[in-house]
N, C-alpha and C. Protein backbone atom coordinates (compact mmCIF):
# COMPACT_ATOMS: atom_id res chain seq x y z
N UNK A 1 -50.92 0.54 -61.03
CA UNK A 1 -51.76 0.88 -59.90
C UNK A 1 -51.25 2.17 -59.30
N UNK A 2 -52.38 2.83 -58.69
CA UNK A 2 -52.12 4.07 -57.79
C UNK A 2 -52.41 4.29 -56.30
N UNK A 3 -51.59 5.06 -55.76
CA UNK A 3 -51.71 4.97 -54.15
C UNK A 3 -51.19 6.13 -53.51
N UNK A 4 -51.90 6.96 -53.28
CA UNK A 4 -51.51 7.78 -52.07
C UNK A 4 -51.25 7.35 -50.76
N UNK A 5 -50.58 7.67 -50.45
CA UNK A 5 -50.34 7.29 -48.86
C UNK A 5 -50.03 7.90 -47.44
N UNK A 6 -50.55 8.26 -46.41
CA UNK A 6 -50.25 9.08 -45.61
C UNK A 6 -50.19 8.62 -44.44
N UNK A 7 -48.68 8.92 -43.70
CA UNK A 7 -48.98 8.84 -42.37
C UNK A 7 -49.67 9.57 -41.68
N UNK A 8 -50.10 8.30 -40.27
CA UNK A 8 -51.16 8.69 -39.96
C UNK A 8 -51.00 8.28 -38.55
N UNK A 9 -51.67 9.19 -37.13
CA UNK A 9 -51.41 8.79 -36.29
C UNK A 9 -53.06 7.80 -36.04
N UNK A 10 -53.80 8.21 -36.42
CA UNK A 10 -54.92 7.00 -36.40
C UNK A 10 -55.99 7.38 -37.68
N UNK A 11 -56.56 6.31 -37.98
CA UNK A 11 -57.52 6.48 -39.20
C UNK A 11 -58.52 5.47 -38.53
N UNK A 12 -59.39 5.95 -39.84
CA UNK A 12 -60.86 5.24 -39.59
C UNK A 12 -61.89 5.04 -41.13
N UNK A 13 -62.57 4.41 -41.49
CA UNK A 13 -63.57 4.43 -42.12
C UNK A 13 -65.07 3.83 -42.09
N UNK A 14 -66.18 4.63 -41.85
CA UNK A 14 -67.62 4.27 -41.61
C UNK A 14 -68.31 4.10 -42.72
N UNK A 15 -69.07 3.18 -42.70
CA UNK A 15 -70.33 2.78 -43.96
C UNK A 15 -71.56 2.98 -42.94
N UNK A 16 -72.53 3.93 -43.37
CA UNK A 16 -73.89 3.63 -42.86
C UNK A 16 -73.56 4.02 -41.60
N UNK A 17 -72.01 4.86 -40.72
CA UNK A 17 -72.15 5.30 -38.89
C UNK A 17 -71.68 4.39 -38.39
N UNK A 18 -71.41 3.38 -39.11
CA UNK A 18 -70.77 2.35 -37.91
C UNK A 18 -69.08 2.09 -38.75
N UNK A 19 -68.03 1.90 -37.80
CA UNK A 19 -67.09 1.80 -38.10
C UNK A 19 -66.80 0.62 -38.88
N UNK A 20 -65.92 0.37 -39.84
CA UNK A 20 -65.65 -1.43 -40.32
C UNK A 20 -63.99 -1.33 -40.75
N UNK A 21 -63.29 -0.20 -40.52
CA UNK A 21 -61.83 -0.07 -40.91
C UNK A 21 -61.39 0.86 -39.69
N UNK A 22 -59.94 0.39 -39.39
CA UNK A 22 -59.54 1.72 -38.39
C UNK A 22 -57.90 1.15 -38.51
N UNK A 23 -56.94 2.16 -37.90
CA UNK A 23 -55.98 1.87 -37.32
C UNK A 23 -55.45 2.73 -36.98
N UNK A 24 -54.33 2.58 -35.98
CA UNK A 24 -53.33 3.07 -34.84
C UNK A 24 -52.40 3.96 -35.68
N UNK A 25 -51.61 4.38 -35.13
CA UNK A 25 -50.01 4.69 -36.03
C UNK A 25 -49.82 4.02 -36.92
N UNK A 26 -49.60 4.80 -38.26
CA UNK A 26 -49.57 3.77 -39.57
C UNK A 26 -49.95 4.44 -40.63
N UNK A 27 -50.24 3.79 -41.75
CA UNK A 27 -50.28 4.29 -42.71
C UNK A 27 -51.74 4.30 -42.87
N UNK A 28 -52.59 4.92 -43.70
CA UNK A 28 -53.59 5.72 -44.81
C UNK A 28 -53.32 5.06 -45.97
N UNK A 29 -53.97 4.42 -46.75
CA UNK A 29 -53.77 4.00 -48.06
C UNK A 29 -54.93 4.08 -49.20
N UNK A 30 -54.89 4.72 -49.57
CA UNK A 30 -55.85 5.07 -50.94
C UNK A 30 -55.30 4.66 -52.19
N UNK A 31 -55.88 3.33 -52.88
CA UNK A 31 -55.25 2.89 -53.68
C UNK A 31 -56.79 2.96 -54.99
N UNK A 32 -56.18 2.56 -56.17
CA UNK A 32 -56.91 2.92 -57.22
C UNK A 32 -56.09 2.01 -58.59
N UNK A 33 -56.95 0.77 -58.78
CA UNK A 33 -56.59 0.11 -59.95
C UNK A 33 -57.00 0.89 -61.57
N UNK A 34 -55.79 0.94 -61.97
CA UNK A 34 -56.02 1.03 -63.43
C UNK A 34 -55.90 0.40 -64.46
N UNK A 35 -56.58 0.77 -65.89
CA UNK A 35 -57.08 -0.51 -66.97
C UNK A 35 -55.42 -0.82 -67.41
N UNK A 36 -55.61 -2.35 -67.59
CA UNK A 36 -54.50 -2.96 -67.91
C UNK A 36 -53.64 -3.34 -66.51
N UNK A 37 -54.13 -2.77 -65.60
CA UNK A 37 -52.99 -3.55 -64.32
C UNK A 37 -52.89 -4.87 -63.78
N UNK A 38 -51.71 -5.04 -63.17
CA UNK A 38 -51.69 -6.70 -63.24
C UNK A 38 -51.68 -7.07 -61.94
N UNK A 39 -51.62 -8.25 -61.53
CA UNK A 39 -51.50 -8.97 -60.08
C UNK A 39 -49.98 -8.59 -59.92
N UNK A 40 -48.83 -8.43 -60.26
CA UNK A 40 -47.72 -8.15 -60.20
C UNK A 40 -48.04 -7.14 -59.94
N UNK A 41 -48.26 -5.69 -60.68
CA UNK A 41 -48.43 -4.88 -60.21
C UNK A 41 -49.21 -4.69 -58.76
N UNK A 42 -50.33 -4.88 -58.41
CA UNK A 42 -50.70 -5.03 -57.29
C UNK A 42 -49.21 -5.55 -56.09
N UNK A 43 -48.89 -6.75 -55.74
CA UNK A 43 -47.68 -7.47 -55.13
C UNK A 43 -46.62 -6.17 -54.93
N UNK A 44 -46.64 -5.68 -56.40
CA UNK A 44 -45.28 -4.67 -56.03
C UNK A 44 -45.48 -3.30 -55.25
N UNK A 45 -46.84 -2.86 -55.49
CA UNK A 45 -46.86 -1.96 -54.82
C UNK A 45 -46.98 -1.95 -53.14
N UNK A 46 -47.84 -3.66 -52.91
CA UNK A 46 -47.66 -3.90 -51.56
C UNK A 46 -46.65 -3.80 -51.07
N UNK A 47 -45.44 -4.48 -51.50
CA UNK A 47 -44.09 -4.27 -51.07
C UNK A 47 -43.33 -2.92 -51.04
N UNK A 48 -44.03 -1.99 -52.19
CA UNK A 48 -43.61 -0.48 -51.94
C UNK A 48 -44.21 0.49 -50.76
N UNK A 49 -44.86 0.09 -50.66
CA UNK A 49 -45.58 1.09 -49.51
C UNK A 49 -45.18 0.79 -48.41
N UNK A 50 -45.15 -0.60 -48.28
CA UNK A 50 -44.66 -1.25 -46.57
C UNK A 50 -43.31 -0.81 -46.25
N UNK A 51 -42.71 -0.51 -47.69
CA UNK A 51 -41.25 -0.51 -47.70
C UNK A 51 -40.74 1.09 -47.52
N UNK A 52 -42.02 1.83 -47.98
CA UNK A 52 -41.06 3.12 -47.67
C UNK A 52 -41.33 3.80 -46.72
N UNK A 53 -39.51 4.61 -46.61
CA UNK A 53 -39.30 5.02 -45.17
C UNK A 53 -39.62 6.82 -45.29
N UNK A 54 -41.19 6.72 -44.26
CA UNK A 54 -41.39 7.72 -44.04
C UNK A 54 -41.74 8.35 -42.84
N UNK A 55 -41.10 7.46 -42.00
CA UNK A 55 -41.14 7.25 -40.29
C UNK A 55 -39.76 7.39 -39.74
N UNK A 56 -39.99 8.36 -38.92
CA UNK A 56 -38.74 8.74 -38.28
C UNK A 56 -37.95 8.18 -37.13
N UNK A 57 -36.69 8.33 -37.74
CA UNK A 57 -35.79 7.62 -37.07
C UNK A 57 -35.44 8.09 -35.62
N UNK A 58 -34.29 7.16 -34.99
CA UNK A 58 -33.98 8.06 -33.80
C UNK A 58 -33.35 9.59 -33.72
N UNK A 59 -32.73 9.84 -34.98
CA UNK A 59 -32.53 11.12 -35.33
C UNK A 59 -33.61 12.24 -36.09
N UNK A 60 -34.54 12.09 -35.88
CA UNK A 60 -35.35 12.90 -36.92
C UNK A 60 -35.72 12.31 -38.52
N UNK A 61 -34.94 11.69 -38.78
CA UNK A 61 -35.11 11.63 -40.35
C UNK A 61 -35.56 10.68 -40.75
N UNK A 62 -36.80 11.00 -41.70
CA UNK A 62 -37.55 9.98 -42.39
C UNK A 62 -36.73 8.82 -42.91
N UNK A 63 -36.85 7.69 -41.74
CA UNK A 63 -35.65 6.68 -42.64
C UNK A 63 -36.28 5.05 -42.09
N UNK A 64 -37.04 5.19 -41.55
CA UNK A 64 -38.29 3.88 -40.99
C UNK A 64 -39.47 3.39 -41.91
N UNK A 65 -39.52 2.43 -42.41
CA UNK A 65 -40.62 1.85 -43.10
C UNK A 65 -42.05 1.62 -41.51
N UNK A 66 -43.34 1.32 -42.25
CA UNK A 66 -44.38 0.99 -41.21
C UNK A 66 -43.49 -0.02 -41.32
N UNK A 67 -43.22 -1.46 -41.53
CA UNK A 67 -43.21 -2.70 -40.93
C UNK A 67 -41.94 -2.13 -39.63
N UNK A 68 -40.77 -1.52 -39.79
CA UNK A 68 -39.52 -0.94 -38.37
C UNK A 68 -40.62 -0.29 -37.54
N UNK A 69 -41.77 0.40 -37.96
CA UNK A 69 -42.19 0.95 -36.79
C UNK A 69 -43.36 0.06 -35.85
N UNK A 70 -43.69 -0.96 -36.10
CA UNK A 70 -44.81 -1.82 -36.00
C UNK A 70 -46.00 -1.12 -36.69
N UNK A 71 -46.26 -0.34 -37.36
CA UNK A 71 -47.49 0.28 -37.40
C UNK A 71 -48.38 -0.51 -38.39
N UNK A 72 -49.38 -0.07 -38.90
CA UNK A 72 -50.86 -0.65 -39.04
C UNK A 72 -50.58 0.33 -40.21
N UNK A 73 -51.91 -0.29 -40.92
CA UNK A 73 -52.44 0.31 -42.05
C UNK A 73 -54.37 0.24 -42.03
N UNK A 74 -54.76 1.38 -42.80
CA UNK A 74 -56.20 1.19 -43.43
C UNK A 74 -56.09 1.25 -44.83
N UNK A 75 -56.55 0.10 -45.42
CA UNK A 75 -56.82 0.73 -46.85
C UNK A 75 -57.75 0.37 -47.58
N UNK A 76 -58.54 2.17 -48.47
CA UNK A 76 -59.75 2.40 -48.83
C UNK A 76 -59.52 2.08 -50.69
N UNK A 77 -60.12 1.55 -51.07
CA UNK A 77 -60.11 1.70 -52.87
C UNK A 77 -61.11 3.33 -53.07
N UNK A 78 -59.98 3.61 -54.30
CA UNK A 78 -60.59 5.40 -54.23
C UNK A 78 -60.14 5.62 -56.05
N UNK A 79 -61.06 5.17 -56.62
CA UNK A 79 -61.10 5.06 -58.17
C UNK A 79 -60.53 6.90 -58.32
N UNK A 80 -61.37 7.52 -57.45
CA UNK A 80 -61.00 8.84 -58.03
C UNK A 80 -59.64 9.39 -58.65
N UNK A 81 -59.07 8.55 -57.96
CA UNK A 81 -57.17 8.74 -58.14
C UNK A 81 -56.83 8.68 -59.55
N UNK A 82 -57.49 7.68 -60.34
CA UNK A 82 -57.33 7.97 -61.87
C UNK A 82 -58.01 9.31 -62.84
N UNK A 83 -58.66 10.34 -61.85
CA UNK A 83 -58.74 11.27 -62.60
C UNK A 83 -58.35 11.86 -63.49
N UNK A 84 -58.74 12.15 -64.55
CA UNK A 84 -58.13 12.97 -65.48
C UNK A 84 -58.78 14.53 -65.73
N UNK A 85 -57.65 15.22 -65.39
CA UNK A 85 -58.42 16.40 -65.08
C UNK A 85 -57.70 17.28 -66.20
N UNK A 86 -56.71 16.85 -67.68
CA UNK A 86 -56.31 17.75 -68.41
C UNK A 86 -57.27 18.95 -69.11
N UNK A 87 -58.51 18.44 -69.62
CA UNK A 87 -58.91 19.64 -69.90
C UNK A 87 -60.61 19.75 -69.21
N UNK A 88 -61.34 20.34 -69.36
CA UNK A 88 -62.78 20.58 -68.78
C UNK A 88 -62.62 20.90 -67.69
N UNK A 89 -63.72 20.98 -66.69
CA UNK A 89 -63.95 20.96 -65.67
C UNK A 89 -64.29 19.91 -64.83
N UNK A 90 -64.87 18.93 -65.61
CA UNK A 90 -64.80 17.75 -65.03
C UNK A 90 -64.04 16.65 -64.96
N UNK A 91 -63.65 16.14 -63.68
CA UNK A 91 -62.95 14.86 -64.07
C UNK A 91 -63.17 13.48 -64.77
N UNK A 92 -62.73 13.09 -65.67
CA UNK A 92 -62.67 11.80 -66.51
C UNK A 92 -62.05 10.52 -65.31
N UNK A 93 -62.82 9.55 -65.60
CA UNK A 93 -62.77 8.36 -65.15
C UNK A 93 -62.39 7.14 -65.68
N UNK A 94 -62.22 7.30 -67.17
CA UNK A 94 -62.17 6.47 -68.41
C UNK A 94 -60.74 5.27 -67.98
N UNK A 95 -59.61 5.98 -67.52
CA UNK A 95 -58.60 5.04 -66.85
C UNK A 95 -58.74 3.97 -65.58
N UNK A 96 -59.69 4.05 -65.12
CA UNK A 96 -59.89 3.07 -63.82
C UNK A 96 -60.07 1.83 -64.65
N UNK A 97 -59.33 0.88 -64.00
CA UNK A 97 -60.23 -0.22 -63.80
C UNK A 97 -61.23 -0.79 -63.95
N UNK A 98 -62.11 -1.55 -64.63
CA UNK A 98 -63.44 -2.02 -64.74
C UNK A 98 -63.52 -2.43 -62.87
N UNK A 99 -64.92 -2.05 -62.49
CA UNK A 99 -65.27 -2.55 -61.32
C UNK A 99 -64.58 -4.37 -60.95
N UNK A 100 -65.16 -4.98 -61.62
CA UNK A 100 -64.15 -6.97 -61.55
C UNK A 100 -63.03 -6.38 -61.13
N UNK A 101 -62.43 -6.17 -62.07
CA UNK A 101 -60.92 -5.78 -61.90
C UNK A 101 -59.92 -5.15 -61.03
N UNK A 102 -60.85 -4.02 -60.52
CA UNK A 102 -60.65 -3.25 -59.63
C UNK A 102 -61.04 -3.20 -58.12
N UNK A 103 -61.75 -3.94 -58.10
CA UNK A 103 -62.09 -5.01 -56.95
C UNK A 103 -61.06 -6.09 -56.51
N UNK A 104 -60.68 -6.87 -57.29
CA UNK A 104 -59.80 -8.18 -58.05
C UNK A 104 -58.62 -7.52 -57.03
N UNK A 105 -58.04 -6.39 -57.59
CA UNK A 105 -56.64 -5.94 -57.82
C UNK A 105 -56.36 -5.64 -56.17
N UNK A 106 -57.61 -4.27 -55.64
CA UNK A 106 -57.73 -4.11 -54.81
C UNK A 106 -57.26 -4.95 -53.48
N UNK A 107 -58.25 -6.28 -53.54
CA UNK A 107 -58.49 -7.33 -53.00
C UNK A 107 -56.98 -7.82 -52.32
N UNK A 108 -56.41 -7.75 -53.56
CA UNK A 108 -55.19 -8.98 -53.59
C UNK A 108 -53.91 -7.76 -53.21
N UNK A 109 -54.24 -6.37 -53.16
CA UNK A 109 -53.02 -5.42 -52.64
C UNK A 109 -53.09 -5.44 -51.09
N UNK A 110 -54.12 -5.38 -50.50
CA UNK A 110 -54.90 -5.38 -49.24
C UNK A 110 -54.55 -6.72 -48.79
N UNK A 111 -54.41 -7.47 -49.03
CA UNK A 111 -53.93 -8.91 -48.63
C UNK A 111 -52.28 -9.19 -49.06
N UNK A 112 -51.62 -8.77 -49.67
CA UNK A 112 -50.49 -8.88 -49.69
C UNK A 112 -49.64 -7.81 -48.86
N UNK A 113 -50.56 -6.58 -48.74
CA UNK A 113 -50.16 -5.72 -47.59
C UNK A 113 -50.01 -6.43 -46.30
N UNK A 114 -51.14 -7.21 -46.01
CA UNK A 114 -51.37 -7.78 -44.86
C UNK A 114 -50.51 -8.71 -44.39
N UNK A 115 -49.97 -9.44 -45.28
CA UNK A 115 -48.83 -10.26 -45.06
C UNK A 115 -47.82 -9.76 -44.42
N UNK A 116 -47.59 -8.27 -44.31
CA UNK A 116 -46.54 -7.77 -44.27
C UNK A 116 -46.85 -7.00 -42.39
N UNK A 117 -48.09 -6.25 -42.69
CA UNK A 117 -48.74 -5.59 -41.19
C UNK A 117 -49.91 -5.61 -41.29
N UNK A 118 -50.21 -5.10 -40.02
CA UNK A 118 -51.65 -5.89 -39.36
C UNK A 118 -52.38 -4.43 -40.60
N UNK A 119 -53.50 -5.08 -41.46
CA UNK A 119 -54.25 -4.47 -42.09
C UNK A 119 -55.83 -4.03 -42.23
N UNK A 120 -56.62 -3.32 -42.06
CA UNK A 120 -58.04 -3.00 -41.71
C UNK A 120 -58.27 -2.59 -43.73
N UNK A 121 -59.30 -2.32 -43.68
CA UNK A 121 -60.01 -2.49 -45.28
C UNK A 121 -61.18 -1.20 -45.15
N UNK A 122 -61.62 -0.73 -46.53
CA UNK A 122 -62.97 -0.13 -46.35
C UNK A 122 -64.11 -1.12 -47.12
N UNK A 123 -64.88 -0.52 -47.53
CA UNK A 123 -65.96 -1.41 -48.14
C UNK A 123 -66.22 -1.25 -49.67
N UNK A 124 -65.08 -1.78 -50.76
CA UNK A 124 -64.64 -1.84 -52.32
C UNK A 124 -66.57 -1.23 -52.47
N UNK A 125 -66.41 0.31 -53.27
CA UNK A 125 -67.68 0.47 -54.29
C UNK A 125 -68.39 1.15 -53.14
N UNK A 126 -67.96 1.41 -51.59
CA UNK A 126 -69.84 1.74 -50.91
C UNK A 126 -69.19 3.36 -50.87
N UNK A 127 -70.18 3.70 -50.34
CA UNK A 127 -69.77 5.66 -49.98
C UNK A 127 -69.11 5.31 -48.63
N UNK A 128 -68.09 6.01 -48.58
CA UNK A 128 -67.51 5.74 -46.93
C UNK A 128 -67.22 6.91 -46.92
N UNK A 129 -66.97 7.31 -45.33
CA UNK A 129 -66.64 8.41 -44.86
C UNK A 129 -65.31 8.36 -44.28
N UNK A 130 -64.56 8.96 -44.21
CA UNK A 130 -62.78 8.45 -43.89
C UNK A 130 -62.75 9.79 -43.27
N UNK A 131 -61.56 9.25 -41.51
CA UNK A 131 -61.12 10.38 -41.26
C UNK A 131 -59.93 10.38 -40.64
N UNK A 132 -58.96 11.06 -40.48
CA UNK A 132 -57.66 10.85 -40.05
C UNK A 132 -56.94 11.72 -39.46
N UNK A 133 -56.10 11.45 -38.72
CA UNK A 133 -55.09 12.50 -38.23
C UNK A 133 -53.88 12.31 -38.95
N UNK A 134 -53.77 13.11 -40.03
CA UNK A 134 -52.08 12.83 -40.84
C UNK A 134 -50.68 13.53 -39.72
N UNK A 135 -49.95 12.51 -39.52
CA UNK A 135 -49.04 12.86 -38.87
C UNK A 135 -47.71 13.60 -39.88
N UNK A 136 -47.71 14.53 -39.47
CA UNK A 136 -46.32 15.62 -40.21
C UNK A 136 -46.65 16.93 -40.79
N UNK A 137 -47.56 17.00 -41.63
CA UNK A 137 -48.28 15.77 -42.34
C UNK A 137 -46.97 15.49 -43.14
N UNK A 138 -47.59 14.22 -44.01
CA UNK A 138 -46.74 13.59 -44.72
C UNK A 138 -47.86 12.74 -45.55
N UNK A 139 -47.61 13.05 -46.98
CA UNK A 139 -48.68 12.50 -48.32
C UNK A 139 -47.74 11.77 -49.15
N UNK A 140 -48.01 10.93 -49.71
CA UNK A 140 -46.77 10.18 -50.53
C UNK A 140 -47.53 9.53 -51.82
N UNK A 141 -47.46 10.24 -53.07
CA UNK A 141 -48.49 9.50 -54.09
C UNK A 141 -47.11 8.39 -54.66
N UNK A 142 -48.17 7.34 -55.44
CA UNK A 142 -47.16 6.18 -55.54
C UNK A 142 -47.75 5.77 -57.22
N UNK A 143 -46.93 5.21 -57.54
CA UNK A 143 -47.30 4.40 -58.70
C UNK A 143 -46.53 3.49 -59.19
N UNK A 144 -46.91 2.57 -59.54
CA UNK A 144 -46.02 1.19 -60.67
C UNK A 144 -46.77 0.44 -61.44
């Protein structure tokens, strides 16, 4: 599985103008199942993201996970992340996930996140509009 991640001092995501995802201080999560990934995989990455420290300490330095800071999360499924952009101009999609699957995977990262901090969702498959204030900034792509 794949995941960008960004702190964020607040996020949001709209379907159709009306809000259905948001949160406070916290993380941004754009995650993206790929073919062959497992429910393990999913689990581990929940535990990686919650886990890393990219929240600053009392000294300045990135050394706070979201769960030390209380913060929140949103997270959007964003197939695009498996792009393959080696040759053409267009990006290839061929690595994602079958929709089941990627839904499935999604589902169960977003809920094992949640276990961990308070979690908001977008809407798996619709067009959403996402917007955020990245705090630092700070982008963190992930994989396992």
């Amino acid at each position: 599985m794949r995941a960008v991640i960004q702190r964020v001092s607040e996020a949001q995501v709209r379907v159709d103008g009306t809000v259905i995802g948001q949160c406070g201080p916290g993380l941004m999560v754009l995650v993206c199942a790929m073919q062959g990934d497992t429910e393990a995989q999913a689990q581990k990455l929940a535990q990686k993201v919650a886990k890393c420290r990219i929240f600053q300490d009392e000294n300045g330095k990135m050394n706070r996970s979201v769960i030390d800071v209380g913060g929140s999360a949103l997270v959007i499924s964003q197939f695009t992340l498996s792009a393959d952009t080696r040759s053409g101009n267009r990006p290839g999609f061929s690595t994602a996930a079958p929709p089941d699957d990627g839904k499935r995977l999604y589902e169960l990262f977003a809920q094992q996140l949640g276990a961990l901090i308070p979690v908001e969702t977008g809407s798996f498959g619709a067009d959403m509009k996402v917007s955020l204030i990245n705090d630092g900034p700070v982008t963190i792509p992930m994989e396992v």
